[in-house]
N, C-alpha and C. Protein backbone atom coordinates (compact mmCIF):
# COMPACT_ATOMS: atom_id res chain seq x y z
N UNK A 1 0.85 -1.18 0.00
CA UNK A 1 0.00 0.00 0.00
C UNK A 1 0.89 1.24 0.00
N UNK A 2 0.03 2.36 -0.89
CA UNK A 2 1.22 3.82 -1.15
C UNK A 2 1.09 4.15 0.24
N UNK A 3 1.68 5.30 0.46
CA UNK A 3 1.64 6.13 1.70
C UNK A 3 1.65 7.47 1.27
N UNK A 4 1.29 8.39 1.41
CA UNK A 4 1.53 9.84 1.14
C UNK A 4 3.14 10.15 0.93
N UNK A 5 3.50 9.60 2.33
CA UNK A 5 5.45 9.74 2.30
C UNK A 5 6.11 9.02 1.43
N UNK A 6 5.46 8.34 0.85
CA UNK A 6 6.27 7.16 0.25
C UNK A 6 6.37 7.77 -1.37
N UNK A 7 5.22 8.37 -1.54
CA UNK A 7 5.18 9.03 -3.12
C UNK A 7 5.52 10.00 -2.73
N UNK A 8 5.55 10.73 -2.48
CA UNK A 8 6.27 12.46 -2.40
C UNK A 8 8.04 12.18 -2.81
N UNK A 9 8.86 11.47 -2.49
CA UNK A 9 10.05 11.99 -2.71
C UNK A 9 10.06 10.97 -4.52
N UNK A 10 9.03 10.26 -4.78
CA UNK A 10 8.86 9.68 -6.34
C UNK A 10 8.51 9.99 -7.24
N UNK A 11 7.71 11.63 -6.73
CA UNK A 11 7.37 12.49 -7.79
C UNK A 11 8.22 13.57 -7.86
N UNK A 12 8.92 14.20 -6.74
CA UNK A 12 9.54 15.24 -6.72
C UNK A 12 10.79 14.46 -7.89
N UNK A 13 11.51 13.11 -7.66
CA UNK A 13 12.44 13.25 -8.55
C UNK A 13 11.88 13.07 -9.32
N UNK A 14 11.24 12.56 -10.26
CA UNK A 14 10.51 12.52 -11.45
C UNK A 14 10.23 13.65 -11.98
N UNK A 15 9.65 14.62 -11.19
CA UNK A 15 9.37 16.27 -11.85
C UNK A 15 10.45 16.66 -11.69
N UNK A 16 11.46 16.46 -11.20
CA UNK A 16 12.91 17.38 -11.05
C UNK A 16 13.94 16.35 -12.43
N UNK A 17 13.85 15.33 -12.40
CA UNK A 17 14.05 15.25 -14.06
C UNK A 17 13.65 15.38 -15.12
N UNK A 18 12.02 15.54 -15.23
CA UNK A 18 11.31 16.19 -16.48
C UNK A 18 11.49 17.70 -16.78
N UNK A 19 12.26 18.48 -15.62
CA UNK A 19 12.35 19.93 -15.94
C UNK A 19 13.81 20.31 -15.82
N UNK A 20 14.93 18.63 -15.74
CA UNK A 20 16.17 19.00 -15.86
C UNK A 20 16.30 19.79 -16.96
N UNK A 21 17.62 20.69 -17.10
CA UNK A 21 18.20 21.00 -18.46
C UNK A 21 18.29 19.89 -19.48
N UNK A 22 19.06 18.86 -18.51
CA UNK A 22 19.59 17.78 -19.88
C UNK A 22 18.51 16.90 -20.81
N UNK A 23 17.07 17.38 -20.55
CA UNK A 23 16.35 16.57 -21.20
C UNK A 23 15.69 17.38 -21.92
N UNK A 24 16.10 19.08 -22.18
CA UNK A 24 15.57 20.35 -22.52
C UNK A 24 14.87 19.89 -24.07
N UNK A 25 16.04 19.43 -25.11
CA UNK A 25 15.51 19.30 -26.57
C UNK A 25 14.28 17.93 -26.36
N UNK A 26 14.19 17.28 -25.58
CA UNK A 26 13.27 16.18 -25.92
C UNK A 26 11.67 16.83 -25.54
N UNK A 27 11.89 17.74 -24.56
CA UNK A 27 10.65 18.78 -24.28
C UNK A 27 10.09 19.44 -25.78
N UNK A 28 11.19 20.20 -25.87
CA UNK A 28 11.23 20.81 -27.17
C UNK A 28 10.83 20.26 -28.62
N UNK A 29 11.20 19.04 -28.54
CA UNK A 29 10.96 18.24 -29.67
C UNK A 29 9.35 17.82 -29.59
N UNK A 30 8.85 18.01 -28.37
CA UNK A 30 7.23 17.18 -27.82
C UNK A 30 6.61 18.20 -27.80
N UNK A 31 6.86 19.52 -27.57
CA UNK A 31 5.78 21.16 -27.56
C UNK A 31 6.18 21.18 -29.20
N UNK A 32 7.06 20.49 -30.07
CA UNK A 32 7.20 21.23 -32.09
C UNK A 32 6.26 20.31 -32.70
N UNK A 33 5.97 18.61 -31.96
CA UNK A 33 5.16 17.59 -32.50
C UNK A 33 3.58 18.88 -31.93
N UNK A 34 3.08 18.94 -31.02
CA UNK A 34 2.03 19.36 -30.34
C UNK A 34 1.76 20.88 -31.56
N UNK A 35 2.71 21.60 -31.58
CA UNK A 35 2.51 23.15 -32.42
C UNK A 35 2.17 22.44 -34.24
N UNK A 36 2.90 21.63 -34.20
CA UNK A 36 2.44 21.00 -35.57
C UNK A 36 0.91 20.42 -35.73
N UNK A 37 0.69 19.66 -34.71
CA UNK A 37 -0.69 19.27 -34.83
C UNK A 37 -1.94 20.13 -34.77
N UNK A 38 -1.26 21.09 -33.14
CA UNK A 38 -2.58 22.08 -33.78
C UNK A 38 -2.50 23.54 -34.89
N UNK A 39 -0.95 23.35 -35.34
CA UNK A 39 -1.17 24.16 -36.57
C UNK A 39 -1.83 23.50 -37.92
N UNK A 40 -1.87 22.39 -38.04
CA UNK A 40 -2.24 21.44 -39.19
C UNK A 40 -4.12 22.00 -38.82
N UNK A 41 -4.35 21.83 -37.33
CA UNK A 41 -5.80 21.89 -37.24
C UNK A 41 -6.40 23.12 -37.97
N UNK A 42 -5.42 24.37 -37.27
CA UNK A 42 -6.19 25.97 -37.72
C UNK A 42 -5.99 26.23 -38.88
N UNK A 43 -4.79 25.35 -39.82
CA UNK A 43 -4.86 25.87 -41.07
C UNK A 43 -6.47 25.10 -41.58
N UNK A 44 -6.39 24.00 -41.17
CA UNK A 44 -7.88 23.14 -41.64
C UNK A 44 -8.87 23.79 -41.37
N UNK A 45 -9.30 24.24 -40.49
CA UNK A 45 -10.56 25.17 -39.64
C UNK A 45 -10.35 26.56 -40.70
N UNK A 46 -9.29 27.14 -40.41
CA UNK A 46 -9.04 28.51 -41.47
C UNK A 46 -9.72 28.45 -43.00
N UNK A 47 -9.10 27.04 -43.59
CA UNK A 47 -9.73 26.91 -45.12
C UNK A 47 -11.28 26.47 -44.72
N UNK A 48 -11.43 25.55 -43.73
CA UNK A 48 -12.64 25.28 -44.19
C UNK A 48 -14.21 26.56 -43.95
N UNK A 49 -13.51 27.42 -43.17
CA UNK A 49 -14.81 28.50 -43.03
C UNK A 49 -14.67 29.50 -44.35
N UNK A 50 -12.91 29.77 -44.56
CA UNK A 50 -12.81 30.85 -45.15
C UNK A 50 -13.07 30.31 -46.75
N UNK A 51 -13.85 29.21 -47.02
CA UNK A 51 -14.31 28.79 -48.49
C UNK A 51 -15.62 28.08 -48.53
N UNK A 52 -15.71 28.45 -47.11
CA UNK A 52 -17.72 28.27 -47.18
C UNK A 52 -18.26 29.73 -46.53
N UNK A 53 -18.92 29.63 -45.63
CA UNK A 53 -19.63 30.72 -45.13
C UNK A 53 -18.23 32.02 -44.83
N UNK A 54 -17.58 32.20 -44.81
CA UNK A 54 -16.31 32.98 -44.71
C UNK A 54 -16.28 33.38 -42.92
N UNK A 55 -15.35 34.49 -42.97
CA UNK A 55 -14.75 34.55 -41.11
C UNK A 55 -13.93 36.02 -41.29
N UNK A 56 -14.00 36.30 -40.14
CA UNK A 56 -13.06 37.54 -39.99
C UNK A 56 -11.70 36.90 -39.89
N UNK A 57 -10.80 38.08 -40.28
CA UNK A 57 -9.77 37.28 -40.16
C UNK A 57 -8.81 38.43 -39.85
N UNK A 58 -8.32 38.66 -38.18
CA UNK A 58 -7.52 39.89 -37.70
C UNK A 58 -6.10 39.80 -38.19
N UNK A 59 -5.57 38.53 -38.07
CA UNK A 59 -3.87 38.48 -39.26
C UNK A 59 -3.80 39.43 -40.01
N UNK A 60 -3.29 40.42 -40.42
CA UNK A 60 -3.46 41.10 -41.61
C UNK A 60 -2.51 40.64 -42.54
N UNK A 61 -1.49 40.13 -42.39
CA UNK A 61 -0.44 38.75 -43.41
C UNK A 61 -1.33 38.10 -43.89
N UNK A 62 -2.00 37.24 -42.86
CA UNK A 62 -3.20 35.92 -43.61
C UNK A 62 -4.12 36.61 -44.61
N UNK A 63 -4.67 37.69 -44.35
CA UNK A 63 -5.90 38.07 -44.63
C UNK A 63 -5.11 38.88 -46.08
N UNK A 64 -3.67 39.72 -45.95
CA UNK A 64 -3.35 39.51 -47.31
C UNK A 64 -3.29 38.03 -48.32
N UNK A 65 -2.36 37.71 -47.41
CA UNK A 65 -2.35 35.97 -48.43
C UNK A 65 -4.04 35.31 -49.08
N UNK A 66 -4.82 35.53 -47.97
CA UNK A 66 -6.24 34.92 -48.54
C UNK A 66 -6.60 35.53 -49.77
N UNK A 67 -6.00 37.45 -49.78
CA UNK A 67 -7.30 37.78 -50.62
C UNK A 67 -6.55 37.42 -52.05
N UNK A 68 -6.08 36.70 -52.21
CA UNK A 68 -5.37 35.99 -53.61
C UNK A 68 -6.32 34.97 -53.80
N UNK A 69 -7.49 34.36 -52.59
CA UNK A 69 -8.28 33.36 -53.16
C UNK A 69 -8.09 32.15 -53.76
N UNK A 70 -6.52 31.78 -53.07
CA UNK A 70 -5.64 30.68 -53.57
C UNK A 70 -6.18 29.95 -52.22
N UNK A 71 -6.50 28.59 -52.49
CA UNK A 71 -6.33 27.70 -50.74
C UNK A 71 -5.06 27.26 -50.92
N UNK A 72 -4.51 27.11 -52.04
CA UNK A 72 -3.29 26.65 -52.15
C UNK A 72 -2.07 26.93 -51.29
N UNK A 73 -2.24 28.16 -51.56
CA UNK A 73 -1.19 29.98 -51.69
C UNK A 73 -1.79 29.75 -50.17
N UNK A 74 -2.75 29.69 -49.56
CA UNK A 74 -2.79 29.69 -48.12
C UNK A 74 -2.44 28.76 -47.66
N UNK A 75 -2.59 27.56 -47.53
CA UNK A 75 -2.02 26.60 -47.34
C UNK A 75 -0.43 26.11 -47.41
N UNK A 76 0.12 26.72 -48.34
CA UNK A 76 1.46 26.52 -49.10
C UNK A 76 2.32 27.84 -47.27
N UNK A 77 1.93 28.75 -47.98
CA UNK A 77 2.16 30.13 -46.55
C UNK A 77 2.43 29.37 -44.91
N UNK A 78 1.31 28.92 -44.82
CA UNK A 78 0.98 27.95 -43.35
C UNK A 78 2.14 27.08 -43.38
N UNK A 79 1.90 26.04 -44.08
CA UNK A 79 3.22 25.14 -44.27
C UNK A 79 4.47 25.55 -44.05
N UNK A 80 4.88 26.12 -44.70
CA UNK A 80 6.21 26.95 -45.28
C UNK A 80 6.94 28.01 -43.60
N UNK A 81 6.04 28.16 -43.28
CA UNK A 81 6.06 28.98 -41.78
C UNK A 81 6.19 28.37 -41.03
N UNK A 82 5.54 27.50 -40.69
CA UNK A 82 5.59 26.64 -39.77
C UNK A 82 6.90 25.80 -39.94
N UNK A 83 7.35 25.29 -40.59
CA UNK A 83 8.28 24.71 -41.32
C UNK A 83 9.23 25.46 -40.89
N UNK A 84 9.30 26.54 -41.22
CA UNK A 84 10.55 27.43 -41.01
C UNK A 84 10.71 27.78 -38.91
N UNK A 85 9.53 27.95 -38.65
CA UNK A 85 9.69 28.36 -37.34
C UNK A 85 10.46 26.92 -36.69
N UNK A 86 9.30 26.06 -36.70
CA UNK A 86 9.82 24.71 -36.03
C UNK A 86 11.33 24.37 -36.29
N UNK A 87 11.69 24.52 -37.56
CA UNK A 87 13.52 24.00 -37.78
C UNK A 87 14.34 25.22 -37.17
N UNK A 88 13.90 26.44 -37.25
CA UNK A 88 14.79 26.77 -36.01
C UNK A 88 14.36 26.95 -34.46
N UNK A 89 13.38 26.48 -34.32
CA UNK A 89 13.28 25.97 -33.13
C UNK A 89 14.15 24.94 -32.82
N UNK A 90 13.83 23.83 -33.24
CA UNK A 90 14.67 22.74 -33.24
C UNK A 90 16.42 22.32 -33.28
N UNK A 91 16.41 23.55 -34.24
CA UNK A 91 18.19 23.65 -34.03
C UNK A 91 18.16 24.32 -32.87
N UNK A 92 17.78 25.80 -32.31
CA UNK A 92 17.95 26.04 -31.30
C UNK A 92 17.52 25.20 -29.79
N UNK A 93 17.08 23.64 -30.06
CA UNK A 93 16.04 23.43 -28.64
C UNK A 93 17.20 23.20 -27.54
N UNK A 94 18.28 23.27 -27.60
CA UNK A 94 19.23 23.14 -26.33
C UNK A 94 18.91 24.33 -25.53
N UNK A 95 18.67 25.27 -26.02
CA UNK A 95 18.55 26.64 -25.54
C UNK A 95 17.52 26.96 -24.55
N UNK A 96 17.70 27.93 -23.19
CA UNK A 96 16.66 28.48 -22.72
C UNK A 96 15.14 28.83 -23.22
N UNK A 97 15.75 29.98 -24.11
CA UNK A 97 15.49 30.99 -24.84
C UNK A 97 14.14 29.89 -25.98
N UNK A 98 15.21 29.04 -26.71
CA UNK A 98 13.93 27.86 -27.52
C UNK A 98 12.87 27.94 -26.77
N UNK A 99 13.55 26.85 -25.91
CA UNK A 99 11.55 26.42 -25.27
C UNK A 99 10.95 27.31 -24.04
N UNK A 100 11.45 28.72 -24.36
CA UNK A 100 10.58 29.56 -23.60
C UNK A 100 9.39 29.80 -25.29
N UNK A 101 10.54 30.18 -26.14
CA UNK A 101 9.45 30.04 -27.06
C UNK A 101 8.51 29.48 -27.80
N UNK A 102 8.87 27.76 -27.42
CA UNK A 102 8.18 26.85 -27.83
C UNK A 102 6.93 26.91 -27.23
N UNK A 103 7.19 27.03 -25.65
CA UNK A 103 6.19 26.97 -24.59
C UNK A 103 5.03 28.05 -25.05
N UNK A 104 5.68 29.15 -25.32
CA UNK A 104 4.40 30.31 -25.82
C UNK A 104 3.81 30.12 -26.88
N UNK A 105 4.10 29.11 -28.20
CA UNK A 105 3.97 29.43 -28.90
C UNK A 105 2.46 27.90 -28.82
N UNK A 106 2.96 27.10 -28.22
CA UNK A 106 1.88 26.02 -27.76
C UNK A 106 0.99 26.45 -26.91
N UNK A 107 1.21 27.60 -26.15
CA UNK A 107 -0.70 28.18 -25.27
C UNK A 107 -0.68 28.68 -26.26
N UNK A 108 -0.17 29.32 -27.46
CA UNK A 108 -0.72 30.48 -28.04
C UNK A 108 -2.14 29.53 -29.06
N UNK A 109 -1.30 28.66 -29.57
CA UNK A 109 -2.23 27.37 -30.58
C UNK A 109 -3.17 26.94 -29.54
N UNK A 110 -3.11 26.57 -28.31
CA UNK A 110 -3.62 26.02 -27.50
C UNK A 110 -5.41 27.48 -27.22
N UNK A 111 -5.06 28.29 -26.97
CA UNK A 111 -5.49 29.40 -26.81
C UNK A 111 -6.81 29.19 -28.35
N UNK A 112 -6.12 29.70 -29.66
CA UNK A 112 -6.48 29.34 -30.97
C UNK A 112 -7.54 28.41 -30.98
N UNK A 113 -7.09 26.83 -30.45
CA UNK A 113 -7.56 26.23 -30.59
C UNK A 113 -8.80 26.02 -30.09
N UNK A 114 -9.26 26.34 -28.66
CA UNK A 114 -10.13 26.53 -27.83
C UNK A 114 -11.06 27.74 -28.62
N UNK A 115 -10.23 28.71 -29.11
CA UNK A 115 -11.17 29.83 -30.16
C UNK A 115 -12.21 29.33 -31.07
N UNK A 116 -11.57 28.75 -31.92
CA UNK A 116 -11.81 27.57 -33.17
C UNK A 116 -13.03 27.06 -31.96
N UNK A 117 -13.43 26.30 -31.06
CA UNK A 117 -14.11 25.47 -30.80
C UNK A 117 -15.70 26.58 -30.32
N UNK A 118 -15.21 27.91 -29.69
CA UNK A 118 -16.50 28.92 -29.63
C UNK A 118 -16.67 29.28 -30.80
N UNK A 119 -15.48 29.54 -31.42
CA UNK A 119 -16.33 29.81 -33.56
C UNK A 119 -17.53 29.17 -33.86
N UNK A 120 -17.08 27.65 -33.78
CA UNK A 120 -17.98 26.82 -33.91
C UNK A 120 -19.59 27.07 -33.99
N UNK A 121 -19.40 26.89 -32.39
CA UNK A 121 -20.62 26.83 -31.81
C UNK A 121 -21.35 28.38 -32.34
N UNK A 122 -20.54 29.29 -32.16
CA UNK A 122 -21.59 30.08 -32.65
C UNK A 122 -21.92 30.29 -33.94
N UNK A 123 -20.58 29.55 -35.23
CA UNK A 123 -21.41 29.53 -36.48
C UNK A 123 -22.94 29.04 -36.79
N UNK A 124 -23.06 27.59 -35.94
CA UNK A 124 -24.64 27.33 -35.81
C UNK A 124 -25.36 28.15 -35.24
N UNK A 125 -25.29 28.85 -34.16
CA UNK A 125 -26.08 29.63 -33.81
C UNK A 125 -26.68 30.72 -34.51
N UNK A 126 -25.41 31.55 -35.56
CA UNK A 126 -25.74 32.79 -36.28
C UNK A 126 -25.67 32.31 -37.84
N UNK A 127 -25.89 31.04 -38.36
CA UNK A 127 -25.56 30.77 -39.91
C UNK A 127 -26.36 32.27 -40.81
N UNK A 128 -27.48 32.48 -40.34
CA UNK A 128 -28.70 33.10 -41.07
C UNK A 128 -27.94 34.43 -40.86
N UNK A 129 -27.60 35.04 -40.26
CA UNK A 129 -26.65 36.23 -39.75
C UNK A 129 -25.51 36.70 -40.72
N UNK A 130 -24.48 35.11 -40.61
CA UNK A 130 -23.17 34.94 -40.78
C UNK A 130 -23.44 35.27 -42.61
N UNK A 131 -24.69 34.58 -43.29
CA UNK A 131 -24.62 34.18 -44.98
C UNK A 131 -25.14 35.78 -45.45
N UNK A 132 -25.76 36.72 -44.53
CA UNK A 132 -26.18 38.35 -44.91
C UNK A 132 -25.06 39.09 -45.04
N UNK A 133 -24.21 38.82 -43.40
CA UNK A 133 -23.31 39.80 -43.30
C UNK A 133 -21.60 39.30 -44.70
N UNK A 134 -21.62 38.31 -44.99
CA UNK A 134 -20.67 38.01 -45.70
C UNK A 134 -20.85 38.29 -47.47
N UNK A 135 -22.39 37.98 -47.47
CA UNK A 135 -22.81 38.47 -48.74
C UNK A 135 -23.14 40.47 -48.96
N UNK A 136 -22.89 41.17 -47.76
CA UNK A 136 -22.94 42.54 -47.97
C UNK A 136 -21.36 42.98 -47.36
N UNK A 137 -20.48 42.18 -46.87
CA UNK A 137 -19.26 42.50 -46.14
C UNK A 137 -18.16 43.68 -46.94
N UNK A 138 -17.99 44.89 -46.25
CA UNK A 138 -17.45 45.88 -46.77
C UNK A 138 -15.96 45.83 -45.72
N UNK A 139 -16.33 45.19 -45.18
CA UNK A 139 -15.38 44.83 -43.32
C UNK A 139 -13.95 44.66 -44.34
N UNK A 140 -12.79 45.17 -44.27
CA UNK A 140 -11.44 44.49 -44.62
C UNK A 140 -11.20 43.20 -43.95
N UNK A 141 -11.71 43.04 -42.79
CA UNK A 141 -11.59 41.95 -42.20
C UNK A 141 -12.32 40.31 -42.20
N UNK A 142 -13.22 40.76 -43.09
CA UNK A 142 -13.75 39.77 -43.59
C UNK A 142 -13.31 38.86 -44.43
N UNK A 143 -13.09 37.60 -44.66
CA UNK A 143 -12.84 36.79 -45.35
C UNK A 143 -13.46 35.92 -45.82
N UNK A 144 -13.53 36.00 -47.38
CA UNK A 144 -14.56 34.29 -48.28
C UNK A 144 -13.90 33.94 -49.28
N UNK A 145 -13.27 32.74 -49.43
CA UNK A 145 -12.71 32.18 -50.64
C UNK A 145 -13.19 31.22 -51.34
N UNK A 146 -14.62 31.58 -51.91
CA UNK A 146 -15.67 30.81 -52.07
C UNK A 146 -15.39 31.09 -53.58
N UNK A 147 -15.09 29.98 -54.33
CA UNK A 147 -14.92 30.05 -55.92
C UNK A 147 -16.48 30.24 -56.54
């Protein structure tokens, strides 16, 4: 049977080697798998509103790249970025400095991602709303890449 005393000094080393230095890039390497997955998600969520009912879109980079009306050209952008951030992440993951930025950059997706999930819900709520205001949208911020 555990004891309270008996696990306390089995977690402390366990958390005091998961936050050693010397295991810094394998952290790093597990927050670039995690930023990849939910960047793969928002580029997916991104195309799939911004080529049906459309979305605001505050990026003003993205929202240039969209108004080319390429999913490609958006998609290709996403990729290509991500791509580029993660490999120097990755060369840098020995570093402090890396996975302070890795760390931000996974609530930041993390954050995103949770966004993406109230989008959602309120696209059903306002469809009848969402198909007026996109078909009269004067907004710069609006986005539809509806062929």
């Amino acid at each position: 049977m555990l004891h309270a005393g008996s696990l306390a000094p089995a977690m402390d080393d366990f958390f005091g080697r998961a936050a050693s230095p010397d295991i810094r890039g394998k952290r790093v390497a597990i927050l670039l798998a995690a930023i990849t997955l939910l960047s793969l998600g928002d580029l997916y969520m991104t195309l799939t509103y911004a080529m049906s009912v459309g979305m605001y879109e505050s990026n003003p980079l993205a929202r240039f790249i969209m108004s080319f009306g390429s999913p490609a050209l958006v998609a290709s952008w996403k990729l290509g970025s991500m791509l580029l951030a993660c490999s120097i992440f990755y060369w840098a993951r020995r570093s402090r400095y890396a996975e302070l930025g890795v760390w931000g950059c996974t609530l930041l997706l993390a954050w995103l991602t949770c966004h993406w999930g109230a989008y959602m819900e309120q696209v059903e709520i306002f469809k009848q709303d969402i198909a007026l205001v996109s078909s009269h949208a004067a907004d710069a911020t609006w986005v539809n890449m509806q062929n």
